[in-house]
Structure formats: structure tokens, C-alpha cells
N, C-alpha and C. Protein backbone atom coordinates (compact mmCIF):
# COMPACT_ATOMS: atom_id res chain seq x y z
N UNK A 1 -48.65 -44.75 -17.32
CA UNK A 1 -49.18 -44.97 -18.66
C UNK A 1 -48.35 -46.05 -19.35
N UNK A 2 -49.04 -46.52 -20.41
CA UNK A 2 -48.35 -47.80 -20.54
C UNK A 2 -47.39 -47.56 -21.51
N UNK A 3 -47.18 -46.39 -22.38
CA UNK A 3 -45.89 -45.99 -23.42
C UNK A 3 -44.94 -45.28 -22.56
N UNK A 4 -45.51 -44.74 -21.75
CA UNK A 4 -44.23 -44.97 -20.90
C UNK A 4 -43.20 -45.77 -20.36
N UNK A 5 -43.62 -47.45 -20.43
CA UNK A 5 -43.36 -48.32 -19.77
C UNK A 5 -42.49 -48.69 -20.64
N UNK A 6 -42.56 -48.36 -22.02
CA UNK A 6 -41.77 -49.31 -23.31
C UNK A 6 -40.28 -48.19 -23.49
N UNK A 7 -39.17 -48.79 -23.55
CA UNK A 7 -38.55 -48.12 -23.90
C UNK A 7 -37.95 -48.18 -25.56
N UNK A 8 -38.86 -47.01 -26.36
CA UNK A 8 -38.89 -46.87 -27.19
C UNK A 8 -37.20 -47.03 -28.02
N UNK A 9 -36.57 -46.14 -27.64
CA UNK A 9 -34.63 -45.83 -27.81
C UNK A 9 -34.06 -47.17 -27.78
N UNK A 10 -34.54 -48.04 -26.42
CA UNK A 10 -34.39 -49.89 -26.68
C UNK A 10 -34.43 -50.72 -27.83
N UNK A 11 -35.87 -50.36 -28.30
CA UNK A 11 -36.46 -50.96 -30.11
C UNK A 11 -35.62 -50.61 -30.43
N UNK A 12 -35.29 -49.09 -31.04
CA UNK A 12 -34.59 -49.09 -32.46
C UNK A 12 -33.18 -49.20 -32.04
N UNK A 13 -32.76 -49.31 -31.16
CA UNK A 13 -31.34 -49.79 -31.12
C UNK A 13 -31.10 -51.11 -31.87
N UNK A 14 -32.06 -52.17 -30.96
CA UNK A 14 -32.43 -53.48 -31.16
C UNK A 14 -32.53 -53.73 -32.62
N UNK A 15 -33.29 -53.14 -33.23
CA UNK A 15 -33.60 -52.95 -34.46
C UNK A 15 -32.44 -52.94 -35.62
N UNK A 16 -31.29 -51.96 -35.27
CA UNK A 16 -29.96 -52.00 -35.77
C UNK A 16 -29.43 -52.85 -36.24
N UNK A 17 -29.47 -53.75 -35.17
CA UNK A 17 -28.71 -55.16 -35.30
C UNK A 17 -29.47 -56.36 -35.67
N UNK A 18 -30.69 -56.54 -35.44
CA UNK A 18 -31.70 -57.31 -36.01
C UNK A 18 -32.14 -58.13 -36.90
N UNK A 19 -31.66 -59.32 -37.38
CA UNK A 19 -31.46 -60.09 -38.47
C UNK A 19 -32.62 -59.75 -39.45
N UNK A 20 -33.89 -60.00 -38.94
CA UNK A 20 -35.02 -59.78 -39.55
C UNK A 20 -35.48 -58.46 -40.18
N UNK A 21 -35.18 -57.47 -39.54
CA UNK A 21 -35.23 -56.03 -40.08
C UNK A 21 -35.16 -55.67 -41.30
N UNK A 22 -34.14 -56.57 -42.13
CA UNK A 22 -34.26 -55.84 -43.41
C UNK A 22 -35.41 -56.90 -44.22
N UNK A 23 -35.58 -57.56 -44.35
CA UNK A 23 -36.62 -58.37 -44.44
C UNK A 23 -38.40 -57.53 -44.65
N UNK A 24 -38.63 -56.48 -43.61
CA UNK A 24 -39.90 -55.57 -43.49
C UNK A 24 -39.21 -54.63 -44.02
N UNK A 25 -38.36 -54.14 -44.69
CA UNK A 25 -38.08 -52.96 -45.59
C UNK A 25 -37.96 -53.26 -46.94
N UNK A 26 -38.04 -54.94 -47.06
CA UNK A 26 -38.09 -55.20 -48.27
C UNK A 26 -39.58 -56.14 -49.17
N UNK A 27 -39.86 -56.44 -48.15
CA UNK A 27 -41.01 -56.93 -48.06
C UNK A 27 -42.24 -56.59 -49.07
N UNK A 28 -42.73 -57.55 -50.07
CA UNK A 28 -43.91 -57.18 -50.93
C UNK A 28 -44.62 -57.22 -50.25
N UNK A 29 -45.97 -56.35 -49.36
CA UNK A 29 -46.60 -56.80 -48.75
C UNK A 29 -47.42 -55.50 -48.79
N UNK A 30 -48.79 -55.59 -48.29
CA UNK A 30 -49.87 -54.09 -48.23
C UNK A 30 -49.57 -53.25 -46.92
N UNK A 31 -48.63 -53.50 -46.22
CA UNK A 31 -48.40 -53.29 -44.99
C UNK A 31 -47.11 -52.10 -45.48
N UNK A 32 -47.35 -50.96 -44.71
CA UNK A 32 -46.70 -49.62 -45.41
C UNK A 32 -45.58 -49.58 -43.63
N UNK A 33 -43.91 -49.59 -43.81
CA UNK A 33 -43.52 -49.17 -42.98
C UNK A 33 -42.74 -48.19 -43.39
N UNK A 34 -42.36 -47.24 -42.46
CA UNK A 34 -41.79 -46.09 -42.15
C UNK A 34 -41.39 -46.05 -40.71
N UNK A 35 -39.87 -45.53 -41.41
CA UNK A 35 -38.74 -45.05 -40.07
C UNK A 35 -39.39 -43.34 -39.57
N UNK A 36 -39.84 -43.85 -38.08
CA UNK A 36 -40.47 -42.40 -37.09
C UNK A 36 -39.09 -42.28 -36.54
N UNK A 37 -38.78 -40.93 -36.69
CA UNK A 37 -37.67 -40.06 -35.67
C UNK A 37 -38.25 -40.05 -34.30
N UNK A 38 -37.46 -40.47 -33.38
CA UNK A 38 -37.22 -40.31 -31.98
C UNK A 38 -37.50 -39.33 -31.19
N UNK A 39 -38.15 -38.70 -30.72
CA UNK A 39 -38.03 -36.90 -29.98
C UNK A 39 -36.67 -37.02 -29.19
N UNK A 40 -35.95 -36.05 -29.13
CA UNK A 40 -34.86 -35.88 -28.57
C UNK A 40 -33.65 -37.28 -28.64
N UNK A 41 -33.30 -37.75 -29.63
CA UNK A 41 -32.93 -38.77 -30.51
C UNK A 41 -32.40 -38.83 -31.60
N UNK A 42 -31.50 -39.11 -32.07
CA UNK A 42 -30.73 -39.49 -33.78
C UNK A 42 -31.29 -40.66 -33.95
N UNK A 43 -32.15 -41.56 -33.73
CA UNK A 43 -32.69 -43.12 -33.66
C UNK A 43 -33.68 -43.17 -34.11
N UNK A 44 -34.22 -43.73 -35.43
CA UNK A 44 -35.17 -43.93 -35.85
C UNK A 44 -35.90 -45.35 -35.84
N UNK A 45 -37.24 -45.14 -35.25
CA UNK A 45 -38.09 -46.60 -34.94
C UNK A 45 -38.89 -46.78 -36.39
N UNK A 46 -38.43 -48.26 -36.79
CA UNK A 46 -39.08 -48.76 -37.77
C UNK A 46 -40.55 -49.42 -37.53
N UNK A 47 -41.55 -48.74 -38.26
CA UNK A 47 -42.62 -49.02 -37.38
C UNK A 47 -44.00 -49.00 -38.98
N UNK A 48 -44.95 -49.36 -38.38
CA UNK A 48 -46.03 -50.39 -39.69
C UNK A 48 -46.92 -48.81 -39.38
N UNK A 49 -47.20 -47.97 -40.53
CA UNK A 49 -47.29 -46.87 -40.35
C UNK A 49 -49.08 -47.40 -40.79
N UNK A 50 -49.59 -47.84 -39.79
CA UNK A 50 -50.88 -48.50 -39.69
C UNK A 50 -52.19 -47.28 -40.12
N UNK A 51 -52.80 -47.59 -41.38
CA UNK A 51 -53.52 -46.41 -41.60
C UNK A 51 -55.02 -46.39 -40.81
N UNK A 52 -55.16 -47.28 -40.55
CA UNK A 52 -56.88 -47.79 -39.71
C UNK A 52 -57.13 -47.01 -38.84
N UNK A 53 -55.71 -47.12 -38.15
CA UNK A 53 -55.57 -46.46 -36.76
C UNK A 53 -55.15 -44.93 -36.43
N UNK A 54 -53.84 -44.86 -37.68
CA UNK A 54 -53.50 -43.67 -37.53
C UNK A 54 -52.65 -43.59 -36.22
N UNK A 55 -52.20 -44.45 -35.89
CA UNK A 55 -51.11 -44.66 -34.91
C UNK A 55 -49.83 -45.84 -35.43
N UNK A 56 -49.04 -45.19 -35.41
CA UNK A 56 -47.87 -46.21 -35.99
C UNK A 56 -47.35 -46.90 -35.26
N UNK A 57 -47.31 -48.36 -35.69
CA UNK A 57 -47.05 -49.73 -34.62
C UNK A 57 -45.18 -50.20 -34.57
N UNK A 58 -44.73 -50.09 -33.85
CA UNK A 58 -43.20 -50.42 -33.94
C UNK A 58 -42.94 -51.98 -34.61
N UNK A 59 -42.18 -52.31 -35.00
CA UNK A 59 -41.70 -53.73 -35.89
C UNK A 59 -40.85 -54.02 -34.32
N UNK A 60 -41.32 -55.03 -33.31
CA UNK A 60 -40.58 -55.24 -32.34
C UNK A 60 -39.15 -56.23 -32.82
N UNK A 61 -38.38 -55.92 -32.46
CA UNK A 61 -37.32 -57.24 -32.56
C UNK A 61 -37.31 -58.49 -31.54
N UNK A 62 -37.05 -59.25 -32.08
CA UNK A 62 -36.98 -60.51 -31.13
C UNK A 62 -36.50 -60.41 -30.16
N UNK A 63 -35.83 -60.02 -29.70
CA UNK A 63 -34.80 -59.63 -28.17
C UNK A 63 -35.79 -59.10 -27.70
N UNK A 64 -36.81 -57.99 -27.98
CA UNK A 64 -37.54 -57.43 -27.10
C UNK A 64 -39.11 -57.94 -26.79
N UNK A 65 -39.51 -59.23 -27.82
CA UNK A 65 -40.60 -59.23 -27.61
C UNK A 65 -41.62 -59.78 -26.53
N UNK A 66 -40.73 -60.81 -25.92
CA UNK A 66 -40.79 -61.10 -24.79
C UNK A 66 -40.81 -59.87 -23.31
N UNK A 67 -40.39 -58.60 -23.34
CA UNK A 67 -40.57 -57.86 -22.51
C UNK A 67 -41.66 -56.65 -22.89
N UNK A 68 -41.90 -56.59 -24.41
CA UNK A 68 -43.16 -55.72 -24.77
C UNK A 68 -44.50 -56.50 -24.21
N UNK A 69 -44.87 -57.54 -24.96
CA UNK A 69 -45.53 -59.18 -24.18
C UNK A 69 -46.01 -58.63 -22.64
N UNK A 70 -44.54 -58.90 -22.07
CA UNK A 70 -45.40 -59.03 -20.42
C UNK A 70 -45.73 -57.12 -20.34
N UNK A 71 -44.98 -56.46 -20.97
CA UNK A 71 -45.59 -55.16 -20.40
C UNK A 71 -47.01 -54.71 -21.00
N UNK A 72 -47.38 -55.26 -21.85
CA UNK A 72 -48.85 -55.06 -22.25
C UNK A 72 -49.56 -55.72 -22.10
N UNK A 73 -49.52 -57.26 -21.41
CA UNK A 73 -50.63 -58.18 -20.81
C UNK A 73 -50.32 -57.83 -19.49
């Protein structure tokens, strides 16, 4: 399955350190994010708590987007 393939704990590490990150927490914008807790985790993924869908989209960091990319094409 393909969320299997992503390693979720990767993002929000990534995320930590992430120049851009605070940037989408501060952000005027219609776009609603929220930090999702981890299952079995202290790590919270900052993620675009997408209402259309009802599935919440992770804020990838640059370090990773290049390996989310090839794992979903």
C-alpha cells in the first residue's frame, strides 16, 4: 500500500528543522493546518487538515519532497 511506503516519523522530524515550517503556521491563508499526533509517537505531523476530503495532507519539507514525488508517481 502506498502509506505504507511514506515514512510518516521521517516528515515530522524533517519538519522540526525546516526553514519553511513556520511560515504555514503563520500563514493568512483559507487553508486550515493542524499538528496530527503520530500513533505510537511523541511526533506530531503538520499537515493541511483538508476539509473536501476529510483526509489530512502532510506539509512535506523540502528534503523529502523529492522522495514522496517518486513514491507516488
Amino acid at each position: 500500500m502506498l502509506l505504507e511506503a511514506i515514512d510518516f516519523e521521517e516528515i515530522a522530524r524533517e519538519q522540526l528543522i525546516d526553514e519553511e515550517i513556520p511560515a504555514y503556521r503563520t500563514a493568512m491563508t483559507s487553508l486550515v493546518f493542524e499538528d496530527i499526533s503520530l500513533p505510537n509517537s511523541n511526533l506530531t505531523l503538520l499537515c493541511d487538515a483538508d476539509v473536501s476530503t476529510g483526509t489530512p495532507q502532510p506539509v512535506v519539507p523540502l528534503t523529502c519532497r523529492r522522495r514522496i514525488f517518486e513514491t507516488i508517481h
